[in-house]
C-alpha atoms as a PDB file:
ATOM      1  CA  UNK A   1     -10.329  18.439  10.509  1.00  0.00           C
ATOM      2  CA  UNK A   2     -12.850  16.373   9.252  1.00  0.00           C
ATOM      3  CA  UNK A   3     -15.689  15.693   6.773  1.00  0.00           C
ATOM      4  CA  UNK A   4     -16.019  17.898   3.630  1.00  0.00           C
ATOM      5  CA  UNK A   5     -17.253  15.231   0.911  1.00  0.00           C
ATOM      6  CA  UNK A   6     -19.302  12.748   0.926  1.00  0.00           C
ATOM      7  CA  UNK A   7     -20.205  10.715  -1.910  1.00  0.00           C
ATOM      8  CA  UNK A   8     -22.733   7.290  -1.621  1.00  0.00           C
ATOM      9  CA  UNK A   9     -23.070   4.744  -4.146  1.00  0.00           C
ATOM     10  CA  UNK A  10     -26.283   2.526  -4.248  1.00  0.00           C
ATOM     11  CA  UNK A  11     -24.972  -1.122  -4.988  1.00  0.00           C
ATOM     12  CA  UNK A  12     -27.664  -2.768  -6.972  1.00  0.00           C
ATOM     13  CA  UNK A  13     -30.220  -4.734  -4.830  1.00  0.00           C
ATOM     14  CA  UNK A  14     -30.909  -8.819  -6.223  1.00  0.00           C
ATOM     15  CA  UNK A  15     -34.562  -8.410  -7.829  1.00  0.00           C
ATOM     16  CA  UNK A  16     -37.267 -10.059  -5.180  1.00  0.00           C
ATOM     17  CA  UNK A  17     -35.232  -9.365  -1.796  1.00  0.00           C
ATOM     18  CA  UNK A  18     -33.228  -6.312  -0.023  1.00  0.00           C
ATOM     19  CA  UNK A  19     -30.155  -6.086   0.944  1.00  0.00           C
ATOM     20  CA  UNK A  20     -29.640  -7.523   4.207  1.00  0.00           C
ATOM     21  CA  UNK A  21     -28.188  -5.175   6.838  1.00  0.00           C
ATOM     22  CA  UNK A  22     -24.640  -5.671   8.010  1.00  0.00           C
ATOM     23  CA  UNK A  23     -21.815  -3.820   9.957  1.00  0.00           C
ATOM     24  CA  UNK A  24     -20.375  -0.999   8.306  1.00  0.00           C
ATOM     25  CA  UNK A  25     -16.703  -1.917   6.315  1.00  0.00           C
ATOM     26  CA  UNK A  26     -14.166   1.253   6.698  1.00  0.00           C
ATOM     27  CA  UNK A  27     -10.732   1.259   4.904  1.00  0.00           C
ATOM     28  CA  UNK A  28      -8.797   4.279   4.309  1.00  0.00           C
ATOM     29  CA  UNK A  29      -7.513   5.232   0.595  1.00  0.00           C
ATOM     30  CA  UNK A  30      -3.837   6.975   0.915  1.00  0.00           C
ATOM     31  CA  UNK A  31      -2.596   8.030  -2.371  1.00  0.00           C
ATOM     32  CA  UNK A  32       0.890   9.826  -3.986  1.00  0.00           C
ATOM     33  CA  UNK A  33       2.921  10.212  -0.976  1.00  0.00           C
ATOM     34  CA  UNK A  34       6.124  11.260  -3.470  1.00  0.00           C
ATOM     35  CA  UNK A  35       8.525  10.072  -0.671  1.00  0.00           C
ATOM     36  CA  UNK A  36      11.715  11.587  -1.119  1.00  0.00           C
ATOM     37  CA  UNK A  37      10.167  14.777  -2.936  1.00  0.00           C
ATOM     38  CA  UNK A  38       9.588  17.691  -0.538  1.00  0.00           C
ATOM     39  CA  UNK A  39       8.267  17.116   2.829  1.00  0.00           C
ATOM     40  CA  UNK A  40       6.059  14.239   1.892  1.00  0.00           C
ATOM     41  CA  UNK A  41       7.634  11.786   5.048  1.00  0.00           C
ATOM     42  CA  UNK A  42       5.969  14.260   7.316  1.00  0.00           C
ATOM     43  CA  UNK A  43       2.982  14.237   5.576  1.00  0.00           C
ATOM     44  CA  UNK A  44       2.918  10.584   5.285  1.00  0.00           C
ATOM     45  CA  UNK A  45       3.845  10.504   9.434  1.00  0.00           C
ATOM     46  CA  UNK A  46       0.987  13.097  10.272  1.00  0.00           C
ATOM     47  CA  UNK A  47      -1.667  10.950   7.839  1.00  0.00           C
ATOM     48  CA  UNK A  48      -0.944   7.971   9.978  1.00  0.00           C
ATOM     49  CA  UNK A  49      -1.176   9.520  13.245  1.00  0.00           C
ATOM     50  CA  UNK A  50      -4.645  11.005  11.995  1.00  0.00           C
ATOM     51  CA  UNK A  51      -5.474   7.455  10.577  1.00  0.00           C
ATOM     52  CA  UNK A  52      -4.393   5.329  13.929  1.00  0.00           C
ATOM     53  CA  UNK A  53      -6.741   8.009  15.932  1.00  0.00           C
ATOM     54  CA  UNK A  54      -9.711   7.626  13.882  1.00  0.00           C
ATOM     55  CA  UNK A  55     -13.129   6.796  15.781  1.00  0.00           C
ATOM     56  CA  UNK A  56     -14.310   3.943  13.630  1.00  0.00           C
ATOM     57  CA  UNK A  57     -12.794   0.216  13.255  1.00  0.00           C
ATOM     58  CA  UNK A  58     -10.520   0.497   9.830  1.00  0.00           C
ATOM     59  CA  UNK A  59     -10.265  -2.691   8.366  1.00  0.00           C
ATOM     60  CA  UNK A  60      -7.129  -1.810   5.900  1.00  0.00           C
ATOM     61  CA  UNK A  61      -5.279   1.147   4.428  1.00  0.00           C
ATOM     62  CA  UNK A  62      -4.852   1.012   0.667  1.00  0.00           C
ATOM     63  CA  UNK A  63      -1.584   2.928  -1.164  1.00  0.00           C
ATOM     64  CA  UNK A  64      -2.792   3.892  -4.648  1.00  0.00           C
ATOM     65  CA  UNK A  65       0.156   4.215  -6.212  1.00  0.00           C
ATOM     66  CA  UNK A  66       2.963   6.813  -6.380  1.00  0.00           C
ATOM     67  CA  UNK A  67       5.019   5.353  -3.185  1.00  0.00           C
ATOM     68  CA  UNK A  68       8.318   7.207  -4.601  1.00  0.00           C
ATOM     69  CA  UNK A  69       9.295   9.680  -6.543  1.00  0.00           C
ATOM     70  CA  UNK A  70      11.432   7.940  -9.221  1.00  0.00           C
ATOM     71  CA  UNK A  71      13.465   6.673  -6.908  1.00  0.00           C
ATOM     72  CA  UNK A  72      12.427   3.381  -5.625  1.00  0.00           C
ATOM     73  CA  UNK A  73      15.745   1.962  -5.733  1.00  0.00           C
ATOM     74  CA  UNK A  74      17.162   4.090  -3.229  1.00  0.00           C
ATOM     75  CA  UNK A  75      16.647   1.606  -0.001  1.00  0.00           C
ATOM     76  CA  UNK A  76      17.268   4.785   2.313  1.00  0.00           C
ATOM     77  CA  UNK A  77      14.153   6.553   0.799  1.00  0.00           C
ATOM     78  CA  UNK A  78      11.825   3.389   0.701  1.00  0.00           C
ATOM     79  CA  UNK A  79      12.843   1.846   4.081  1.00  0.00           C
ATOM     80  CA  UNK A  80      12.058   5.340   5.707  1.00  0.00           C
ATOM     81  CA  UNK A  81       8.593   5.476   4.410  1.00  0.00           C
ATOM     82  CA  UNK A  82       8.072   2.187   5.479  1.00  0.00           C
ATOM     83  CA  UNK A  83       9.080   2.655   8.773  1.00  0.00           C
ATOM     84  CA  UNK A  84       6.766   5.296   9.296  1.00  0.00           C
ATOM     85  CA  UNK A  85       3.556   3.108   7.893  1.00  0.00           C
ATOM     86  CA  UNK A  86       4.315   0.158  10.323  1.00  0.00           C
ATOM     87  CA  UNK A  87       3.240   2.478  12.640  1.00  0.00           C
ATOM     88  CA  UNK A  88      -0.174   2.013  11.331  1.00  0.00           C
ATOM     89  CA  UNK A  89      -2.456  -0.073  13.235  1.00  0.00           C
ATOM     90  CA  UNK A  90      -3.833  -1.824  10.208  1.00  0.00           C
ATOM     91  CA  UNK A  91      -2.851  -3.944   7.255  1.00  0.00           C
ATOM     92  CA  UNK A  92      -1.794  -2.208   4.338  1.00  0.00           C
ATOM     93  CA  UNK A  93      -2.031  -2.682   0.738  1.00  0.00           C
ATOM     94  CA  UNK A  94      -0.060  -1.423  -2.504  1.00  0.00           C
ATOM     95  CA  UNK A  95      -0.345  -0.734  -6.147  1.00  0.00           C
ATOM     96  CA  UNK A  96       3.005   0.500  -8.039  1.00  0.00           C
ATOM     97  CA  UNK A  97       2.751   4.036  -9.481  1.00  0.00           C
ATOM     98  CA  UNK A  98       3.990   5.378 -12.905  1.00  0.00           C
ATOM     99  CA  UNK A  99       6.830   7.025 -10.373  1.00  0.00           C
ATOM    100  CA  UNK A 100       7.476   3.452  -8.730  1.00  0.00           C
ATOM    101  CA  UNK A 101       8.250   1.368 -11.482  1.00  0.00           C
ATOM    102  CA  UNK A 102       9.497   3.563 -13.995  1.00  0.00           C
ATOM    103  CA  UNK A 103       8.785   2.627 -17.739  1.00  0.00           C
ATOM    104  CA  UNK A 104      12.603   3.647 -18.481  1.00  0.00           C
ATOM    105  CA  UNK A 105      13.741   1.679 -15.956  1.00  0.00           C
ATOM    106  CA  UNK A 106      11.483  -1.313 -15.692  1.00  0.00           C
ATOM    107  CA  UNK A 107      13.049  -4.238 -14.893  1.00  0.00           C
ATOM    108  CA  UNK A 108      14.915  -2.593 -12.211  1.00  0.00           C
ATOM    109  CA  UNK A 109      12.256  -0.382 -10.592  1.00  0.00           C
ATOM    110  CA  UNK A 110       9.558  -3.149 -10.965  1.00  0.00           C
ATOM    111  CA  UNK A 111      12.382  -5.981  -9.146  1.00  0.00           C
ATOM    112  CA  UNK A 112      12.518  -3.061  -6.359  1.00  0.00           C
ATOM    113  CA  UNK A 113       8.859  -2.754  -6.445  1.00  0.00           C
ATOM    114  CA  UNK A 114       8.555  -6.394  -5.707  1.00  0.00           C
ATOM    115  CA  UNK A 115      11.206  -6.363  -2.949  1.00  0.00           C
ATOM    116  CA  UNK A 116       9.803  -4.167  -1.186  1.00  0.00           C
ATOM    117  CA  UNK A 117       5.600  -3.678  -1.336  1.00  0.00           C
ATOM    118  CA  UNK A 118       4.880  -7.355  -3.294  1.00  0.00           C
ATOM    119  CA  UNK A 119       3.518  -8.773  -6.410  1.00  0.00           C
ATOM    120  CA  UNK A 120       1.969  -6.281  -9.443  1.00  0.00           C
ATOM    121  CA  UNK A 121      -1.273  -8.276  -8.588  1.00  0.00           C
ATOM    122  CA  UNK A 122      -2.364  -8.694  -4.875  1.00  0.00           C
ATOM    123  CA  UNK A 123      -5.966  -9.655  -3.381  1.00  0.00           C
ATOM    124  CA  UNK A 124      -7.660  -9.441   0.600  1.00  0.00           C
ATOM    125  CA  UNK A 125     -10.830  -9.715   1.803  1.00  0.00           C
ATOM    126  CA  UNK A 126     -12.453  -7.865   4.334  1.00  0.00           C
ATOM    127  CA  UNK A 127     -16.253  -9.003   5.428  1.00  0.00           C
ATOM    128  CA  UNK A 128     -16.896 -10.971   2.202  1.00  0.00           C
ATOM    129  CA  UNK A 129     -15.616  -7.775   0.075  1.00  0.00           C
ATOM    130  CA  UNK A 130     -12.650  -8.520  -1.965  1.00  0.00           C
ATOM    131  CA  UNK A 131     -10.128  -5.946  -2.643  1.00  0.00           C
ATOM    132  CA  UNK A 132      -8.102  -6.265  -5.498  1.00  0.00           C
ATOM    133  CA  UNK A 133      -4.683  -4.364  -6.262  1.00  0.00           C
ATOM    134  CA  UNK A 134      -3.754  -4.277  -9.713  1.00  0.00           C
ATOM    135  CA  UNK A 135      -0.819  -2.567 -11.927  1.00  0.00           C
ATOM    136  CA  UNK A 136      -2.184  -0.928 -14.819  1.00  0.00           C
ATOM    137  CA  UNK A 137       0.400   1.422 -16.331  1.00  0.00           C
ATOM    138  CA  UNK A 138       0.815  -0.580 -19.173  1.00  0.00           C
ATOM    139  CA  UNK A 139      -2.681   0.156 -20.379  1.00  0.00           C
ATOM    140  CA  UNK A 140      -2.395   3.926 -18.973  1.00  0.00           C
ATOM    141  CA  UNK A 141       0.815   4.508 -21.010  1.00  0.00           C
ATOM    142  CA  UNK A 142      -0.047   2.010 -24.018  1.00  0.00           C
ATOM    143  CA  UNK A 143       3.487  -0.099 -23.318  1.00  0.00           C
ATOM    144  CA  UNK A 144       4.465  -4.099 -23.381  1.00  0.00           C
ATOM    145  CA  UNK A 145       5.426  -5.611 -20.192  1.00  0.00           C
ATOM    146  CA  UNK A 146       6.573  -8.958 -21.386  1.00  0.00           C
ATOM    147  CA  UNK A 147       5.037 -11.451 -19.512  1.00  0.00           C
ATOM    148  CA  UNK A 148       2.205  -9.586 -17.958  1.00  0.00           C
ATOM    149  CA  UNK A 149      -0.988  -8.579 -19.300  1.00  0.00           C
ATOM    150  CA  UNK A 150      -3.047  -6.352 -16.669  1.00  0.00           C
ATOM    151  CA  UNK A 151      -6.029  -6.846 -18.754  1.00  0.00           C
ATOM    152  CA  UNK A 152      -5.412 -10.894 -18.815  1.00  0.00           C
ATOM    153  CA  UNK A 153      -4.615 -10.553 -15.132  1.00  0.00           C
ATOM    154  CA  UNK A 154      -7.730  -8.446 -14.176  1.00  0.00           C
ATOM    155  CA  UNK A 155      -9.955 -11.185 -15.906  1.00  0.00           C
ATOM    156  CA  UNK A 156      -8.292 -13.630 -14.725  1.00  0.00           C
ATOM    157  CA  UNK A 157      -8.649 -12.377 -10.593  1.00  0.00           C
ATOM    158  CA  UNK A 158     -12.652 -11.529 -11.108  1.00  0.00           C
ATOM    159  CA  UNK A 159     -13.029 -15.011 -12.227  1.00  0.00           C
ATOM    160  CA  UNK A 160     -11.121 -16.158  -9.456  1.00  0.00           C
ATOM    161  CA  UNK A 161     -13.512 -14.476  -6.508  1.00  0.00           C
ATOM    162  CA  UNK A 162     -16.718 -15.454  -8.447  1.00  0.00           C
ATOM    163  CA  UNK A 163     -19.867 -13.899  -7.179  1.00  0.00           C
ATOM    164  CA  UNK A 164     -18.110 -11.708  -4.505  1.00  0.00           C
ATOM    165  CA  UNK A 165     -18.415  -7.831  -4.277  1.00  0.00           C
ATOM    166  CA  UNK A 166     -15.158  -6.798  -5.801  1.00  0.00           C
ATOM    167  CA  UNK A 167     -13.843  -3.040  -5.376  1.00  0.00           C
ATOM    168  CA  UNK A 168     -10.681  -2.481  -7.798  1.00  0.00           C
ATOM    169  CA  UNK A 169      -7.519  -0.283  -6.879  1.00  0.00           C
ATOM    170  CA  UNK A 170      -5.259   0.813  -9.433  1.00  0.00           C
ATOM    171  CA  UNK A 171      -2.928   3.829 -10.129  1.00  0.00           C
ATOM    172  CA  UNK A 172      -3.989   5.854 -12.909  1.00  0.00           C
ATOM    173  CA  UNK A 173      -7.793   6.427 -13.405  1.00  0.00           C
ATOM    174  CA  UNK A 174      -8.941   5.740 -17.486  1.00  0.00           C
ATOM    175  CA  UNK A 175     -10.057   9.382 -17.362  1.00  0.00           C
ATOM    176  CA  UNK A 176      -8.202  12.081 -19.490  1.00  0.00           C
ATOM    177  CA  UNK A 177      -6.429  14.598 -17.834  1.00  0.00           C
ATOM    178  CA  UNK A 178      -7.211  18.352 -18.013  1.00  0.00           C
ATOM    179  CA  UNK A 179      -4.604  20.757 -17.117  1.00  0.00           C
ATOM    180  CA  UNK A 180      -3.023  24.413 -18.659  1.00  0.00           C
ATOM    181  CA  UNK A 181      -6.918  24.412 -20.163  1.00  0.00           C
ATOM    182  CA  UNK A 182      -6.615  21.515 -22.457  1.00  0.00           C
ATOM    183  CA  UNK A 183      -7.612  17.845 -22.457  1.00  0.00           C
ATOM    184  CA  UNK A 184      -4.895  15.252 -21.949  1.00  0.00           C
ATOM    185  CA  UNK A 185      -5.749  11.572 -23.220  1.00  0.00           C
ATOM    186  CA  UNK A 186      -4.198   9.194 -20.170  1.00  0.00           C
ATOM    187  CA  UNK A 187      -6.059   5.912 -22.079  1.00  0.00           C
ATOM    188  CA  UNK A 188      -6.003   4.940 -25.540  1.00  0.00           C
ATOM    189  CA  UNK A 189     -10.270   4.529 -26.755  1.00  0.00           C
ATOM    190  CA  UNK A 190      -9.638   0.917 -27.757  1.00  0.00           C
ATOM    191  CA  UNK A 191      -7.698  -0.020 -24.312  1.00  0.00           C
ATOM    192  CA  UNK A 192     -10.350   2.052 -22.346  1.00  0.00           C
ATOM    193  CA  UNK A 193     -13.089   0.047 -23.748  1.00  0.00           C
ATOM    194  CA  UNK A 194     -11.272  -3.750 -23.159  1.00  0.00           C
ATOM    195  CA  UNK A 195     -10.632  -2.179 -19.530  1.00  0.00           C
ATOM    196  CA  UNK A 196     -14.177  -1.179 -19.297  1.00  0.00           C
ATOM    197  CA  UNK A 197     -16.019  -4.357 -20.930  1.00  0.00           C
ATOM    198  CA  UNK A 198     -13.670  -6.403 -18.202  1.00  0.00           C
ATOM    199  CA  UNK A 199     -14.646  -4.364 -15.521  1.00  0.00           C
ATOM    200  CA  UNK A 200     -18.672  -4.511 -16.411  1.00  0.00           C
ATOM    201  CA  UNK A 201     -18.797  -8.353 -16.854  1.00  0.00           C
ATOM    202  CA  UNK A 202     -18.169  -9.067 -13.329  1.00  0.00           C
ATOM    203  CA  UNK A 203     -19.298  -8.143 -10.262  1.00  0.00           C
ATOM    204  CA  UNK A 204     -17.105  -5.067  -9.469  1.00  0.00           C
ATOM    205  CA  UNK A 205     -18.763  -2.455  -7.820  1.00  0.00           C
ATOM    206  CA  UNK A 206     -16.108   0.484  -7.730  1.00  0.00           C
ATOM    207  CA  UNK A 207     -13.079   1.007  -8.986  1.00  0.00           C
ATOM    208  CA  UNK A 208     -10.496   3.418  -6.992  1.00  0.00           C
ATOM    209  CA  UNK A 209      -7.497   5.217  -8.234  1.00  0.00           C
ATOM    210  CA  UNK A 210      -5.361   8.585  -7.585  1.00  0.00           C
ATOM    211  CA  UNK A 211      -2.909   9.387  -9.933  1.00  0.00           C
ATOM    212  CA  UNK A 212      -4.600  13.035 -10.799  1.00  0.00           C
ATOM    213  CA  UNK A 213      -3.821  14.504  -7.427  1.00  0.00           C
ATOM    214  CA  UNK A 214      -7.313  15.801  -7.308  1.00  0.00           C
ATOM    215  CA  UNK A 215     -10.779  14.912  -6.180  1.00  0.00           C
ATOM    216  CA  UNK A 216     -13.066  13.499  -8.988  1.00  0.00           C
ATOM    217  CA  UNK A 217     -15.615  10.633  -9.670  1.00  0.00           C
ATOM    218  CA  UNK A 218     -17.892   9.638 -12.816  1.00  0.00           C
ATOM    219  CA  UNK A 219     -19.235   6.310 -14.324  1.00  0.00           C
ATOM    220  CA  UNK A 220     -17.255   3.672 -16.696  1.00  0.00           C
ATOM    221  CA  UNK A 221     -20.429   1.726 -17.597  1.00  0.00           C
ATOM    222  CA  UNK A 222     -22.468   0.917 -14.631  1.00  0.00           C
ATOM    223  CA  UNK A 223     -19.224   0.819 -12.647  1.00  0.00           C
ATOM    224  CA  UNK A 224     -18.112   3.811 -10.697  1.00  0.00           C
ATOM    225  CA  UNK A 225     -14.860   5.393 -10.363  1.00  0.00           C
ATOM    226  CA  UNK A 226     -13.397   7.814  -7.662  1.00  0.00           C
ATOM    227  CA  UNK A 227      -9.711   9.050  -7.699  1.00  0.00           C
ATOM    228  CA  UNK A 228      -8.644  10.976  -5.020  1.00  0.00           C
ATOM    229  CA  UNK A 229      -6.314  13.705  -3.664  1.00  0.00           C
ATOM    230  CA  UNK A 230      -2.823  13.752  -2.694  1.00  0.00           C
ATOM    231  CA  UNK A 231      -0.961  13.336   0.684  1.00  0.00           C
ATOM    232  CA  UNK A 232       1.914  15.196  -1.522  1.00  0.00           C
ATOM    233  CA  UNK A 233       1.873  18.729  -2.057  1.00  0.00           C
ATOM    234  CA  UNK A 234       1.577  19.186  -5.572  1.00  0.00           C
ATOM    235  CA  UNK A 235      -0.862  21.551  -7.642  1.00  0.00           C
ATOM    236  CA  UNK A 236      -1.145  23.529  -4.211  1.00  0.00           C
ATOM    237  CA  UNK A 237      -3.305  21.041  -2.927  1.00  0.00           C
ATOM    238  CA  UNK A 238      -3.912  20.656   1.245  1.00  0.00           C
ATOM    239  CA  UNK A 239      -2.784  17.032   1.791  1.00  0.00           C
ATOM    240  CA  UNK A 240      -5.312  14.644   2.198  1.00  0.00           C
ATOM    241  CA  UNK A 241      -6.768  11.332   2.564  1.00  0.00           C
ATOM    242  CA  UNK A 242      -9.752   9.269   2.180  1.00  0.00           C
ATOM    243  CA  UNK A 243     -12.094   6.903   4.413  1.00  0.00           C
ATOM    244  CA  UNK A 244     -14.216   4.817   2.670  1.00  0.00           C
ATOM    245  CA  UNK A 245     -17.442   3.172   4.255  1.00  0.00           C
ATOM    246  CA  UNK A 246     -18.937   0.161   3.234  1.00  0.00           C
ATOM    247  CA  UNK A 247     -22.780  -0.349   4.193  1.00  0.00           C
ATOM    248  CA  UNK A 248     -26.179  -1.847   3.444  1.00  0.00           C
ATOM    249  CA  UNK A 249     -25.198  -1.773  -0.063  1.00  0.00           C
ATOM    250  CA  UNK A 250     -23.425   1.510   0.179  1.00  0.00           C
ATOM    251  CA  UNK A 251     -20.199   2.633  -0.560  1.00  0.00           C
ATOM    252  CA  UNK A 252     -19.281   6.422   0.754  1.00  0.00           C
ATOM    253  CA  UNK A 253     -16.472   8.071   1.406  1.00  0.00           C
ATOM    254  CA  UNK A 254     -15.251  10.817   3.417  1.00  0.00           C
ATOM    255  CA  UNK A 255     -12.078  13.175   2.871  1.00  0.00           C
ATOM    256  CA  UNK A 256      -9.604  13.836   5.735  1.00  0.00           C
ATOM    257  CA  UNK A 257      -7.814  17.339   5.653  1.00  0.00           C
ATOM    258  CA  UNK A 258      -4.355  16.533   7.421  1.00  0.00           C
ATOM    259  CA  UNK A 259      -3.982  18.940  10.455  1.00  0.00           C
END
């Protein structure tokens, strides 16, 4: 099952010249697989069979966050998923979940975090577009980490790539959360603003997150921000996933229905 959304997002032009045209950039977006929850390692299997037979050239699959559910440091649970996503035919990319490195556990969850998926901060680059992977529950949740700043650390990287076309990944969008009819604040204002000053001083184009396992997109600034479905079944949501293509200037994406 294929296409039902598409969404394009003109990338701002120099003044005096166009764009010049250049091979379109895929990458899938998987987000909350929830392993150990349910039946989310046959979810996660049949999203990378559908991935691997895709008909374009993916560059890179990108986990949003929400690996595990709250139970990272059970090796059984997190070397199964894994084994199932080396079966991709693609690099893939992380960024720990508020159900990965649990704020209650921290230093334990986060050390099996890093074991297992890498650093809190990661960057690639696929045809002169940097992707960068960052933790932000500290600013989602309004807690210390001692001895990491995701703010500090997001400058910090978009200084680092310069003039490059960045695209952010994260966990939890800055958006607040409506559920049972009533609104939910995920951000504190004054941490939403630093996050969105940071994020409109450089040359970051989108910014992609799940989290909300639901569809949604809207502006922070000039920069815009899409979160995306669920390959876990929660809210009585079809499991899902996203490819993203990069063109011209463009950014779209299309959602995958897992069969």
């Amino acid at each position: 099952m294929f296409v039902v959304a598409i969404l394009i997002l003109g990338i701002a032009i120099p003044a005096g010249g166009r764009a010049q045209s250049t091979a379109s950039l895929y990458f899938v977006q998987i987000t909350d697989t929830h392993w150990g929850d349910g039946d989310n390692f046959e979810r996660t299997q049949k999203a990378v069979e559908q991935i691997n037979a895709l008909p374009m050239q993916i560059k890179c699959v990108v986990h949003t966050g929400d690996i595990t559910s709250d139970n990272i440091e059970d090796e059984s649970v997190v070397e199964k998923g894994l084994k199932i996503l080396r079966e991709l035919k693609v690099p893939v990319h992380f960024v720990p979940g508020n159900h990965d490195i649990l704020r209650i556990r921290h230093p334990e969850t986060q050390a099996a975090y890093t074991k297992h998926f890498g650093p809190l901060v990661t960057e690639a680059e696929y045809d002169g577009v940097v992707f960068l992977m960052i933790y932000t529950e500290p600013l989602a949740k309004s807690f210390i980490l001692e001895g990491y700043s995701p703010l500090a650390e997001l400058e910090a990287a978009l200084k680092r790539v310069g003039k490059k076309l960045v695209i952010v990944f994260h966990h939890s969008p800055d958006a607040d959360k409506i559920y049972n009819n009533a609104i939910h604040e995920e951000w504190k204002k004054e941490i939403r603003e630093k996050w969105k000053s940071i994020l409109n001083s450089y040359n970051v184009k989108a910014v992609i997150a799940g989290h909300f396992h639901r569809d949604g997109h809207y502006l922070l600034g000039d920069v815009p921000v899409y979160f995306s479905s669920s390959i876990a079944d929660y809210f009585g949501g079809q499991a899902t996933f996203r490819v993203y293509e990069y063109k011209d200037g463009k950014l779209g994406y299309s959602t995958q229905y897992l069969e």
